[in-house]
N, C-alpha and C. Protein backbone atom coordinates (compact mmCIF):
# COMPACT_ATOMS: atom_id res chain seq x y z
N UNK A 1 -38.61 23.86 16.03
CA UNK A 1 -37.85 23.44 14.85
C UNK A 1 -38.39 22.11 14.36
N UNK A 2 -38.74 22.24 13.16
CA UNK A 2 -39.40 20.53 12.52
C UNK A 2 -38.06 19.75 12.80
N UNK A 3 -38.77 18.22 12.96
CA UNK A 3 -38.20 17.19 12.92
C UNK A 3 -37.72 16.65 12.00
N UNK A 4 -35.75 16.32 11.56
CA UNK A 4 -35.30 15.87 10.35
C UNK A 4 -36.13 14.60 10.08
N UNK A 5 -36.28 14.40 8.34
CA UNK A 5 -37.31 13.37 8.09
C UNK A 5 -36.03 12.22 7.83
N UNK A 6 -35.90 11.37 8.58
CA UNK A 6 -35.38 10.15 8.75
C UNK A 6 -34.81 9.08 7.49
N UNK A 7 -35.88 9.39 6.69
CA UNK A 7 -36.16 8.00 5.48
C UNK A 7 -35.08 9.31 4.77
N UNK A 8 -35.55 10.62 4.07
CA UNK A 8 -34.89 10.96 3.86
C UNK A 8 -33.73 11.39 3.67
N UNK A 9 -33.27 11.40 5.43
CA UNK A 9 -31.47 11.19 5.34
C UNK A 9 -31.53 10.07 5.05
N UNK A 10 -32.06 8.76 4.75
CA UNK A 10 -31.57 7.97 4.35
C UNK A 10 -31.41 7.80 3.05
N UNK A 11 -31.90 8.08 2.22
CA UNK A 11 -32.15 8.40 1.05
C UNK A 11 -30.77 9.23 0.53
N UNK A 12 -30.86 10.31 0.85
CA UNK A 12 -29.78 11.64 0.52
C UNK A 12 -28.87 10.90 0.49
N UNK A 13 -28.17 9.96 2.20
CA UNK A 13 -26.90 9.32 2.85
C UNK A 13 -27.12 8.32 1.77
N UNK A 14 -28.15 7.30 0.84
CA UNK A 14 -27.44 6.57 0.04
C UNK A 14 -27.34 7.00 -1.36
N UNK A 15 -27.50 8.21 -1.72
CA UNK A 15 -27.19 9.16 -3.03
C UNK A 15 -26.17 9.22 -2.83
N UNK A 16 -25.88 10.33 -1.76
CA UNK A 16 -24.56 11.36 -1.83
C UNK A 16 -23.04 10.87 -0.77
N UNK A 17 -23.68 10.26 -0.14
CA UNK A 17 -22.52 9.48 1.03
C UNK A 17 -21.74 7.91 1.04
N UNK A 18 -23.01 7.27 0.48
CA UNK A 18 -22.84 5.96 0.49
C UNK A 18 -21.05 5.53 -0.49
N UNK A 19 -20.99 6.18 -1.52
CA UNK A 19 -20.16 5.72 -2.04
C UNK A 19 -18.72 6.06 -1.54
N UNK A 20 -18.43 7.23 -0.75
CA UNK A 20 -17.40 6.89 0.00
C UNK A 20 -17.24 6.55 1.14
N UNK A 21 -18.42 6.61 2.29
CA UNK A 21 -18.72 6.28 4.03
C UNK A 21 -19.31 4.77 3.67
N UNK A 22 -19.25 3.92 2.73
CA UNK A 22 -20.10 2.67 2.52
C UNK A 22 -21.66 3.09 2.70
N UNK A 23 -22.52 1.79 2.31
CA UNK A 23 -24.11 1.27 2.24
C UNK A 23 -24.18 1.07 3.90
N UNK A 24 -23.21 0.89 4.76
CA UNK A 24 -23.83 0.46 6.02
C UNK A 24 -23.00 1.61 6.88
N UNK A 25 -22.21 2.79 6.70
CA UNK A 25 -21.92 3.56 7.52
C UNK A 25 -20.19 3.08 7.85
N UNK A 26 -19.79 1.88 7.21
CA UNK A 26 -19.08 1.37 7.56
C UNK A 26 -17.60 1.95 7.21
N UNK A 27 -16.95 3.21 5.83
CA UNK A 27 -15.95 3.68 6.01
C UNK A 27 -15.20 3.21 5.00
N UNK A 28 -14.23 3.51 3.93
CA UNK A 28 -13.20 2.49 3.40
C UNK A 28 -12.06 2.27 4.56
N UNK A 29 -11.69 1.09 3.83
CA UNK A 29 -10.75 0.49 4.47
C UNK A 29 -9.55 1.18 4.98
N UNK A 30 -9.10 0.62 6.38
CA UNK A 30 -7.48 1.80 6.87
C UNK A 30 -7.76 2.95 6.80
N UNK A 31 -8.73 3.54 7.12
CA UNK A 31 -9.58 4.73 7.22
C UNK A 31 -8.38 5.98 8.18
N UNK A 32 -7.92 5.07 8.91
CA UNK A 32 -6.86 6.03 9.98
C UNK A 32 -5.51 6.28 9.25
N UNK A 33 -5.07 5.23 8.23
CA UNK A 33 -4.36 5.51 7.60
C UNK A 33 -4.29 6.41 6.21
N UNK A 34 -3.37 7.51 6.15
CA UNK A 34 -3.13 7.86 4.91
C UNK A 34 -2.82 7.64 3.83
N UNK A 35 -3.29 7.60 2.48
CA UNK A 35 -3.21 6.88 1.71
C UNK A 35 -1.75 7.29 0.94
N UNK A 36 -1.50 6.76 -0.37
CA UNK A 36 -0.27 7.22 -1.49
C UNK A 36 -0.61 8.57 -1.52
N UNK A 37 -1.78 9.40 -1.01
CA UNK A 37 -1.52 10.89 -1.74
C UNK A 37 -1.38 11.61 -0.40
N UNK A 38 -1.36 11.08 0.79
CA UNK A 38 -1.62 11.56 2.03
C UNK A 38 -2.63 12.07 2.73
N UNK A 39 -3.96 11.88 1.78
CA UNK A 39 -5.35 11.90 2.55
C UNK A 39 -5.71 10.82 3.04
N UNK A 40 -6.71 11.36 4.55
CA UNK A 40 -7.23 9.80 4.83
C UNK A 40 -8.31 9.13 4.24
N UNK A 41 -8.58 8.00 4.21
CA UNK A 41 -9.70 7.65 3.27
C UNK A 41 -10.87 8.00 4.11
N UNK A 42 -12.15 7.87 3.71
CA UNK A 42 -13.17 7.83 4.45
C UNK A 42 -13.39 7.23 5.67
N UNK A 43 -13.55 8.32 6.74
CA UNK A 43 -14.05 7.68 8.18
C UNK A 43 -15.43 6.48 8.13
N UNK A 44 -15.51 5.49 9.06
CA UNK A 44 -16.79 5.16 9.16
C UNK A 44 -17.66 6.28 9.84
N UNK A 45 -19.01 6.01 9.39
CA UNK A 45 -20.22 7.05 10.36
C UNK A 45 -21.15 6.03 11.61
N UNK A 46 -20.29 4.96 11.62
CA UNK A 46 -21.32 4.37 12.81
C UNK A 46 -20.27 4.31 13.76
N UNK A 47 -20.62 3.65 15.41
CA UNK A 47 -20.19 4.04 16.22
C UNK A 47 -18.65 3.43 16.64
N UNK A 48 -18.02 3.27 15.45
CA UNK A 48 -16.69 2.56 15.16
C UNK A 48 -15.51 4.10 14.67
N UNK A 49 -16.48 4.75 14.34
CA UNK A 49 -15.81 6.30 13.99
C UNK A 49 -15.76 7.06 14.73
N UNK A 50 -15.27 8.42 14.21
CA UNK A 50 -15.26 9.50 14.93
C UNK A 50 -16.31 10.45 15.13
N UNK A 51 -16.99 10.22 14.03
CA UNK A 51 -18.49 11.31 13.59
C UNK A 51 -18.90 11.91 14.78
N UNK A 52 -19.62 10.62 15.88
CA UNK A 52 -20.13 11.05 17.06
C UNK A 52 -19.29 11.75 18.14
N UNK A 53 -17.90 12.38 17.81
CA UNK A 53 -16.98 12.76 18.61
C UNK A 53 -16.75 14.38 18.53
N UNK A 54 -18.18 14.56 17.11
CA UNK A 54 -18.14 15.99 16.82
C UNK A 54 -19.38 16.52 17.46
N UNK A 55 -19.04 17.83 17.86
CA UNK A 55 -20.81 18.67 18.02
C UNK A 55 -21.22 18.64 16.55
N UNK A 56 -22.50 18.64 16.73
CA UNK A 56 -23.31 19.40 15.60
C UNK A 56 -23.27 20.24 14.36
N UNK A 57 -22.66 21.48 15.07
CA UNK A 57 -22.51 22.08 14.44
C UNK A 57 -21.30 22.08 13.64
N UNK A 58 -20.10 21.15 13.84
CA UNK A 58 -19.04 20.77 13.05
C UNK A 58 -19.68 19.83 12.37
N UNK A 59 -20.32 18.66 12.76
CA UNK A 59 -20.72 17.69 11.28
C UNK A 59 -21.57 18.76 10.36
N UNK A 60 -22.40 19.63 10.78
CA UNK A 60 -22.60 20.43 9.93
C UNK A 60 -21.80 21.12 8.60
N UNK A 61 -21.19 21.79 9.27
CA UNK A 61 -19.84 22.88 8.47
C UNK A 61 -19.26 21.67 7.93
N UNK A 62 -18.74 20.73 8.11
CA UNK A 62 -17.96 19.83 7.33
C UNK A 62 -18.86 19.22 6.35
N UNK A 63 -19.83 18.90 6.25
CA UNK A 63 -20.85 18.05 5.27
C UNK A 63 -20.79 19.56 4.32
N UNK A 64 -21.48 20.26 4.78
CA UNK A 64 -21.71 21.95 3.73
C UNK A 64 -19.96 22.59 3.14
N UNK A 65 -19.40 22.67 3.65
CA UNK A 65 -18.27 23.57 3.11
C UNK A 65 -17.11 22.40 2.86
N UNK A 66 -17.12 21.55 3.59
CA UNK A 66 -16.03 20.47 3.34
C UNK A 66 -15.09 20.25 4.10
N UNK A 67 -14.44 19.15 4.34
CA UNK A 67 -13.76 19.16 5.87
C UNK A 67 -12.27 19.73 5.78
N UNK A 68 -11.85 19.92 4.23
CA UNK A 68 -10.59 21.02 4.26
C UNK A 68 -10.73 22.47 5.09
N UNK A 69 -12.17 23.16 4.17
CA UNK A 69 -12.47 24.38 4.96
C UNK A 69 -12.69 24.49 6.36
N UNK A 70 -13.57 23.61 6.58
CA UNK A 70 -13.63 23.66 8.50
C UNK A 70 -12.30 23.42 8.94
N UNK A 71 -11.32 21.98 8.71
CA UNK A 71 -9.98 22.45 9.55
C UNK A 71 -9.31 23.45 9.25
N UNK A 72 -8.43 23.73 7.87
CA UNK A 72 -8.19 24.53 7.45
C UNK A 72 -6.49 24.54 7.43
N UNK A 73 -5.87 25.58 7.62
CA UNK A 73 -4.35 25.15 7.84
C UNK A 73 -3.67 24.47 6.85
N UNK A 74 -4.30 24.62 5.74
CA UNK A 74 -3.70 23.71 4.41
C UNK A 74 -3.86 22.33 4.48
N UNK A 75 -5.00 22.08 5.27
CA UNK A 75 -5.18 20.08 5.20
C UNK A 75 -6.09 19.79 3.90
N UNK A 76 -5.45 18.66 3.27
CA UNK A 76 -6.37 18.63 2.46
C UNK A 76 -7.11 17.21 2.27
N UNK A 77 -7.87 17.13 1.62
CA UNK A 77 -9.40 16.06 2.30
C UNK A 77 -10.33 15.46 0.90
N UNK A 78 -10.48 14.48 0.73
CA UNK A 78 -11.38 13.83 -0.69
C UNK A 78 -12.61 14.51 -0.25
N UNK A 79 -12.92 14.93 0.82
CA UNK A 79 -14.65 15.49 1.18
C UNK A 79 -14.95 16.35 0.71
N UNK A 80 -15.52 16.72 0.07
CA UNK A 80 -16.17 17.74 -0.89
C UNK A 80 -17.12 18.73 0.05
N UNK A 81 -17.23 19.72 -0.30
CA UNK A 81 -18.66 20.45 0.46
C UNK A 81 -19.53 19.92 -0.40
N UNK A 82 -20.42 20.02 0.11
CA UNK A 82 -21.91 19.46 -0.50
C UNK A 82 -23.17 20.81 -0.61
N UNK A 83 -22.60 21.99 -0.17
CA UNK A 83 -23.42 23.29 -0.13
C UNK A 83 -24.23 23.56 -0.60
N UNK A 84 -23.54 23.05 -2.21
CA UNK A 84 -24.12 23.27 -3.52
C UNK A 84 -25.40 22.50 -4.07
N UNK A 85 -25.26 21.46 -3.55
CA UNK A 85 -26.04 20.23 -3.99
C UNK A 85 -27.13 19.72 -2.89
N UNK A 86 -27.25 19.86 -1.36
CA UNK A 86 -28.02 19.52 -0.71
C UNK A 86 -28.13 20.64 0.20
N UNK A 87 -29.78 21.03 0.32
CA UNK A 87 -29.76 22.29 1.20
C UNK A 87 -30.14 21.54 2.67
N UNK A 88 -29.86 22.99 3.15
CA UNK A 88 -29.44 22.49 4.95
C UNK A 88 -30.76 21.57 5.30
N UNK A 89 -31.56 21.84 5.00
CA UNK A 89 -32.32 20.20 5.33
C UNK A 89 -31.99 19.08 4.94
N UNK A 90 -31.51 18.90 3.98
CA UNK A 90 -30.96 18.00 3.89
C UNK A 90 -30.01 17.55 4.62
N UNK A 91 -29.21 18.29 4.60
CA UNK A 91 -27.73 18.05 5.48
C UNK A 91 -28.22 17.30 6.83
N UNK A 92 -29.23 18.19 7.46
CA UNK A 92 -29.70 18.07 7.93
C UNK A 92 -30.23 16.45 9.11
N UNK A 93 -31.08 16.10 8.02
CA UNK A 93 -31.95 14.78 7.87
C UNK A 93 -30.78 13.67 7.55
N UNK A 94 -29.60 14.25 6.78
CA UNK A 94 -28.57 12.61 6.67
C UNK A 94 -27.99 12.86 8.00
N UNK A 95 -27.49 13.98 8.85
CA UNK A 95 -26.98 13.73 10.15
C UNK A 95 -27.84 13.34 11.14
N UNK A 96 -29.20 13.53 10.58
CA UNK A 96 -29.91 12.48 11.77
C UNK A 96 -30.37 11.13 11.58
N UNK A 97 -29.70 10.95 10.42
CA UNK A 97 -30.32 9.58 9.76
C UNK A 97 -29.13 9.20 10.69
N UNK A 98 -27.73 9.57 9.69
CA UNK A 98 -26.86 8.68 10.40
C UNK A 98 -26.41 8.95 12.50
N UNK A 99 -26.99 9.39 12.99
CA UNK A 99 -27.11 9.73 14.43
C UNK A 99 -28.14 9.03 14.88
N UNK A 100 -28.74 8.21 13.97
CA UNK A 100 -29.83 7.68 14.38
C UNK A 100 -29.93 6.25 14.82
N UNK A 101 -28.41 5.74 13.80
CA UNK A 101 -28.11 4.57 13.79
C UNK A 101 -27.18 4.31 15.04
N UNK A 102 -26.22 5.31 15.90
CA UNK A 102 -25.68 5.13 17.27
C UNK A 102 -26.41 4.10 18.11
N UNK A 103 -25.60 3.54 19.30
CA UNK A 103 -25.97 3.22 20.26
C UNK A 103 -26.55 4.24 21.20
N UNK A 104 -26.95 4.18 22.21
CA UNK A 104 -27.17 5.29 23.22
C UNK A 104 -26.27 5.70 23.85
N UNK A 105 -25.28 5.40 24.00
CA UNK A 105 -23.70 5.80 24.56
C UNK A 105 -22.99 6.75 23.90
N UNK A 106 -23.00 6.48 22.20
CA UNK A 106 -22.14 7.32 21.84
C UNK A 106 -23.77 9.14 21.38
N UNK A 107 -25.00 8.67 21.01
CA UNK A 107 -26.00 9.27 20.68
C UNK A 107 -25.72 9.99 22.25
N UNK A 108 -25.54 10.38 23.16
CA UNK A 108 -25.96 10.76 24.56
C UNK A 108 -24.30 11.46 24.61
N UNK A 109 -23.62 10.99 24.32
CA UNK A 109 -21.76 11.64 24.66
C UNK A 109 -22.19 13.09 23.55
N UNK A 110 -22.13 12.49 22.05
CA UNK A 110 -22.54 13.92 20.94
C UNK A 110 -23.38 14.90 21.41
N UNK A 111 -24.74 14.22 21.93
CA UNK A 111 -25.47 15.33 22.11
C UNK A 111 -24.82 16.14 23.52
N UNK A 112 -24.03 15.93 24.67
CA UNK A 112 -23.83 16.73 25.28
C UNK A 112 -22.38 17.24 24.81
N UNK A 113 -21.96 16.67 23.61
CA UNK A 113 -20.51 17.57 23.09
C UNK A 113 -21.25 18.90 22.66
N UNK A 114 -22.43 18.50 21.42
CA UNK A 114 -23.31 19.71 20.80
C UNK A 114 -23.55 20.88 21.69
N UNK A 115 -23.90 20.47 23.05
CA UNK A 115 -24.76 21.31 23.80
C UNK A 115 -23.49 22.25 24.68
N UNK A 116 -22.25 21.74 23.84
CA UNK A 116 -21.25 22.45 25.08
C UNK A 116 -21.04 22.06 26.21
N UNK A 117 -21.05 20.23 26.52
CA UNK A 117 -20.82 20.26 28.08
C UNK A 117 -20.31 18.83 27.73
């Protein structure tokens, strides 16, 4: 399997992500809290969040279909699928951009959530 191109998730992550996950991964504010409409605002994506607490294949499905559809159950979510607009390489290359930026603690916990263990 080729290697996600790096610069490029970075690129994509400051097109398509940056404006609600912040320029540094960092999240809006009270992120845990629900807002006046009862969504939460944007998680951070560095190792202050939850991101790295998912396998793979859920940051996947949630970046592509949107994180209403992956939970489901009538939750509803400002996250958009992105299906439409960035193909799975892409998706791709921003989850390894931003997986890239982890410490080795939380980069080493994900990858054995991914792997099922």
């Amino acid at each position: 399997m080729k290697r996600p191109d790096l610069s490029r998730g970075a690129a994509v992550y400051a097109e398509a992500c940056a404006s609600c996950h912040g320029g540094m991964l960092e999240g809006q504010p009270d992120w845990r809290s629900p807002g006046p409409d009862g969504r939460l605002p944007a998680p951070p994506h560095d190792k202050t969040g939850h991101t790295w607490h998912h396998p793979d294949d859920v940051l996947f499905r949630i970046v592509k279909e949107g994180t209403a559809a992956v939970v489901g159950g009538g939750y509803e979510s400002d996250m958009p699928g992105f299906g439409g607009d960035l193909s799975d390489a892409e998706i791709r290359a921003v989850l390894a951009y931003i997986k890239s930026t982890w410490p080795e603690r939380e980069r080493s916990y994900q990858e054995r959530v991914s792997q099922g263990n």
